[in-house]
Protein backbone atom coordinates (compact mmCIF):
# COMPACT_ATOMS: atom_id res chain seq x y z
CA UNK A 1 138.53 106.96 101.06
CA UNK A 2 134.72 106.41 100.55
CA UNK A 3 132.33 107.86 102.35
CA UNK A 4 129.99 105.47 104.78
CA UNK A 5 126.77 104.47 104.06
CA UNK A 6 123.87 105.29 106.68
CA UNK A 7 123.02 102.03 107.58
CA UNK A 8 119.45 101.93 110.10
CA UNK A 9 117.90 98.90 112.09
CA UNK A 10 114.30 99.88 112.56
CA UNK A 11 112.65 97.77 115.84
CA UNK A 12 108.83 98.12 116.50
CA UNK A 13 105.34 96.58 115.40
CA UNK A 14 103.22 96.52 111.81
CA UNK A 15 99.98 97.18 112.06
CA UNK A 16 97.38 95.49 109.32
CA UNK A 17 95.30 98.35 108.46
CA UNK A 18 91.63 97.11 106.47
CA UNK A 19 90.14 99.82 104.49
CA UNK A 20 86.83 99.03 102.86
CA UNK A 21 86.62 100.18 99.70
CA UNK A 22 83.62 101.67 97.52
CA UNK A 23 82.56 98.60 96.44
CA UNK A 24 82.14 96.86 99.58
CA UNK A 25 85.68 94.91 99.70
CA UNK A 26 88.26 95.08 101.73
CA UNK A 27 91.29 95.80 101.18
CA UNK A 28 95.11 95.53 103.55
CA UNK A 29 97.67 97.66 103.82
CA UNK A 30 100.40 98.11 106.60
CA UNK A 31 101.46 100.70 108.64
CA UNK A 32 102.87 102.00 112.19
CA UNK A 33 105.50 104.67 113.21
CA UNK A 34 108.39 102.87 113.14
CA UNK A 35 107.07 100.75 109.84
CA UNK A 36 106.19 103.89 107.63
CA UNK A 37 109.88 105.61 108.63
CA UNK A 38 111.52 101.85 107.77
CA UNK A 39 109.61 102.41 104.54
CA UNK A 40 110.37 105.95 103.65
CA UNK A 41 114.24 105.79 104.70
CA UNK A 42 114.29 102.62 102.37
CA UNK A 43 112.56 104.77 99.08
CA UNK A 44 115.35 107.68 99.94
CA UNK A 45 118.01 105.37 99.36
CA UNK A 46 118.74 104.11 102.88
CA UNK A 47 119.88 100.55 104.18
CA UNK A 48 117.29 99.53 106.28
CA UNK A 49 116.94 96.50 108.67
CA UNK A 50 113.37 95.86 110.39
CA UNK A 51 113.03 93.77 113.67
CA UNK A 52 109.66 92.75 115.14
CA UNK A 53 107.68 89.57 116.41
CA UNK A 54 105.53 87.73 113.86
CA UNK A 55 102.59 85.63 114.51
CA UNK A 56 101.99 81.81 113.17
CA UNK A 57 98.92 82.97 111.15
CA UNK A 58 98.84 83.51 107.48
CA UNK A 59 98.79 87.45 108.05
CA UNK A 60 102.24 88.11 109.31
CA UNK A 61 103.66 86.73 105.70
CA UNK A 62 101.29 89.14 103.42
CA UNK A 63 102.67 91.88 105.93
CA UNK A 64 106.55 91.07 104.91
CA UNK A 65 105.05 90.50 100.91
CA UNK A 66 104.02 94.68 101.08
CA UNK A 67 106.96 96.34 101.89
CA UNK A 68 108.93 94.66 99.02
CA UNK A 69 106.83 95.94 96.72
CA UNK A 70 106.45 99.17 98.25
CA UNK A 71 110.22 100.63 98.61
């Protein structure tokens, strides 16, 4: 018999962070409590799910873009 895999369904907001950087520029990230843990259970081998709302602006799908790259 195999053991089960932790499986999580994270539900809450991203937040767009903008950090200006030394040259002027700035530069997006994304973040929030329930994000970042999404994120970090993802990196330590977890199955993670993440519900939330998205706006119809162009923001919402460079938010989705990040985490992708980032786990």
């Amino acid at each position: 018999m195999t053991d089960p895999k932790t499986r999580v369904v994270a539900i809450g907001e991203v937040m767009i962070e903008m950090a200006r950087g030394n040259d002027g520029r700035f530069s997006t990230a994304c973040g929030g409590d329930t994000f970042n843990t999404a994120v970090y259970l993802a990196r330590a081998g977890v199955d993670v799910a993440y519900a939330t709302a998205l706006g119809d602006d162009p923001t919402p799908t460079a938010s989705w873009r990040w985490p992708r790259r980032k786990a």
